[in-house]
Each structure stands twice: as C-alpha cells, then as structure tokens.
Protein backbone atom coordinates (compact mmCIF):
# COMPACT_ATOMS: atom_id res chain seq x y z
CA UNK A 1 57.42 143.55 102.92
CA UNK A 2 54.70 145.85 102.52
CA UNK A 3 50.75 144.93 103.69
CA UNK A 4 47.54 146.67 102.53
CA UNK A 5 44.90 147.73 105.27
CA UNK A 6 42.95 144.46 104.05
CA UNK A 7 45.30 142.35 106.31
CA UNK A 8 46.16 144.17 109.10
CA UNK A 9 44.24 142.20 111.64
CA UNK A 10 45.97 140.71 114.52
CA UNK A 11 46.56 136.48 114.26
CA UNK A 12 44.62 135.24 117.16
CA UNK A 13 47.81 133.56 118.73
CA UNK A 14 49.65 137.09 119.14
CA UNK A 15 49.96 137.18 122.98
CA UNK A 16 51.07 141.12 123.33
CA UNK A 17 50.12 144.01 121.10
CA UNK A 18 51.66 145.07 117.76
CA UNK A 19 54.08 147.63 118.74
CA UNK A 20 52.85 151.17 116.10
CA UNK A 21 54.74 154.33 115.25
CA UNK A 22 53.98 156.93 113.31
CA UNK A 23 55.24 157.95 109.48
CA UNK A 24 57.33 160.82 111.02
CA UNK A 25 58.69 158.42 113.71
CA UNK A 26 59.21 156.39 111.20
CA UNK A 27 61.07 159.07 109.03
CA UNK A 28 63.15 159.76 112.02
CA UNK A 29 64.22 156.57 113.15
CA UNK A 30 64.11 154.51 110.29
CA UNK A 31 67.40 152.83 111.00
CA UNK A 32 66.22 151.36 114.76
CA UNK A 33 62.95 150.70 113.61
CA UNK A 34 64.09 148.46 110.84
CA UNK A 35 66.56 147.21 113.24
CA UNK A 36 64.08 146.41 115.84
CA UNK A 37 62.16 144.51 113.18
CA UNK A 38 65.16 142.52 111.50
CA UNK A 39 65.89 141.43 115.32
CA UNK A 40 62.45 140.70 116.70
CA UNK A 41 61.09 139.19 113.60
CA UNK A 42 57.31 141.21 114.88
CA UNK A 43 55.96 143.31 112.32
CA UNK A 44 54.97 146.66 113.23
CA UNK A 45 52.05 148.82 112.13
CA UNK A 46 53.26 152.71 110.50
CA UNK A 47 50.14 155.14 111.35
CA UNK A 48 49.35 158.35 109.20
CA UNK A 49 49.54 160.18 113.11
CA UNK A 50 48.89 163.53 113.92
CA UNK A 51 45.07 162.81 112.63
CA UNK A 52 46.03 164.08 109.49
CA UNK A 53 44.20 161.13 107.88
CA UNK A 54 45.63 158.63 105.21
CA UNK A 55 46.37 154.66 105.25
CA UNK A 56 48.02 152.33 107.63
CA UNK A 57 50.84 149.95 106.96
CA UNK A 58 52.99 147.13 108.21
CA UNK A 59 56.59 146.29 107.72
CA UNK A 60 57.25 142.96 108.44
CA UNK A 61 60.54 140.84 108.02
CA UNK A 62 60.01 138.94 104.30
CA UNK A 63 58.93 135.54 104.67
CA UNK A 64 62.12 132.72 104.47
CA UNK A 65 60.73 130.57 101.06
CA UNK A 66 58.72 131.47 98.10
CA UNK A 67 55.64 129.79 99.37
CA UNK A 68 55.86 131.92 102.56
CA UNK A 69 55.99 135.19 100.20
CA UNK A 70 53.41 133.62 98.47
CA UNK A 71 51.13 132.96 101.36
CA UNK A 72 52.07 136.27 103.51
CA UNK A 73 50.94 138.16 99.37
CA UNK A 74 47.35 136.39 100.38
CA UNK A 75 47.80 134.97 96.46
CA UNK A 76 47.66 130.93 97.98
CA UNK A 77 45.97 129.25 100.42
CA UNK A 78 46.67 126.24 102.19
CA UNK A 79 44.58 123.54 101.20
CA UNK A 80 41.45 122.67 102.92
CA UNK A 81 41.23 118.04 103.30
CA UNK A 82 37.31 117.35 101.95
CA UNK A 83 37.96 113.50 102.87
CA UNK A 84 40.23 112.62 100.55
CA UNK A 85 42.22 110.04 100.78
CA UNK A 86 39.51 108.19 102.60
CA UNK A 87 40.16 106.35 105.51
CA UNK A 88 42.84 103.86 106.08
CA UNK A 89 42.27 100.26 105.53
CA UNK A 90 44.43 98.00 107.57
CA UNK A 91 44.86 95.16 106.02
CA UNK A 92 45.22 91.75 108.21
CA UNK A 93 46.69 89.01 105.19
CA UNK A 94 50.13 88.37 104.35
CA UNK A 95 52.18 90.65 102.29
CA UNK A 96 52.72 88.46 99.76
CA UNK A 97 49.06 87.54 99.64
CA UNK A 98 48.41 91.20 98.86
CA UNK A 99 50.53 91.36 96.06
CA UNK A 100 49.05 88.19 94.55
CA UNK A 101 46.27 89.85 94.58
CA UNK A 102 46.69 92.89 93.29
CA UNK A 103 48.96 91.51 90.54
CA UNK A 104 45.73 89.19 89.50
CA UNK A 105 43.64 92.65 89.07
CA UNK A 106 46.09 94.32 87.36
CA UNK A 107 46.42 91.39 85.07
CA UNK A 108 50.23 90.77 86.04
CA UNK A 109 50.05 87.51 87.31
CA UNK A 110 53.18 86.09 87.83
C-alpha cells in the first residue's frame, strides 16, 4: 500500500528507525526489498535520492481487514468516548425485584 507525504511521520512507539532506500535502489532490488517488507511487516520509506528533488513514499505490507485498510487510507477514525454510556449503576436489590420493576414502567406487569 501506497502513503502520501501527509502521513509519513513516525508512530511514537517505533523503537528503531524506518529503514529508507532510494527509487533507484528501489528499481534495482525491488524483489528483496519487497521481500524484506512481506517478512518484517516494517514499512519502509522510498526517497527521490541523488537530490534530484521529487516526493517521498512508503510501502507498507496492506493492512489484514477492511477496517485496517480503512484506517491505514486515514478515511475513519476510531471513535473518541464523550461520557457516554454514563457510569455504571450497581444495583444492590434482588433480580427479580428489578424486573418487577421495570416491567411496572414499561407497563408489562405480570
């Protein structure tokens, strides 16, 4: 899967550096590379090189489920919690109790 430069930064919990080659490495070694990333599961960042100019990239393995493609795309989010539900209530009665109860506001007594 292909990123734009927009998400290239590093996640925080990376503990060694994204390993980089260059297009023309990249053109010459295609196979290992591709290998190397089908093995490690690590993406790696493809520079212009040479400082000829032009955009980054990373290959990374494709994510395992369609809300993993979705999420590595950057078209969802995970959802923020605002407080809802609210907090639990534990309740101290019998079950039974309960259920009277609730079947009396509902309007099912029985």
């Amino acid at each position: 899967m292909f990123y734009n430069r927009s998400i290239l930064e590093m996640p925080q919990e990376r503990h060694h550096p994204m390993k980089t080659y260059s297009k023309r490495e990249l053109n010459q070694h295609s196979g290992r590379i591709l290998r190397e990333i089908e093995e490690s599961g690590e993406p790696v960042l493809i520079t212009p090189g040479n400082g000829r100019g032009g955009t980054s990239f990373m290959i990374s393995p494709a994510p395992e489920t369609p809300y993993e493609r979705l999420k590595a795309a950057g078209k969802i989010r995970p959802a923020t919690r605002r407080g809802f539900p609210g907090p639990i209530m534990k309740y101290e009665g019998d079950f039974d109790e309960l259920m009277h109860e609730l079947r009396a506001d509902w309007g099912e007594e029985r």
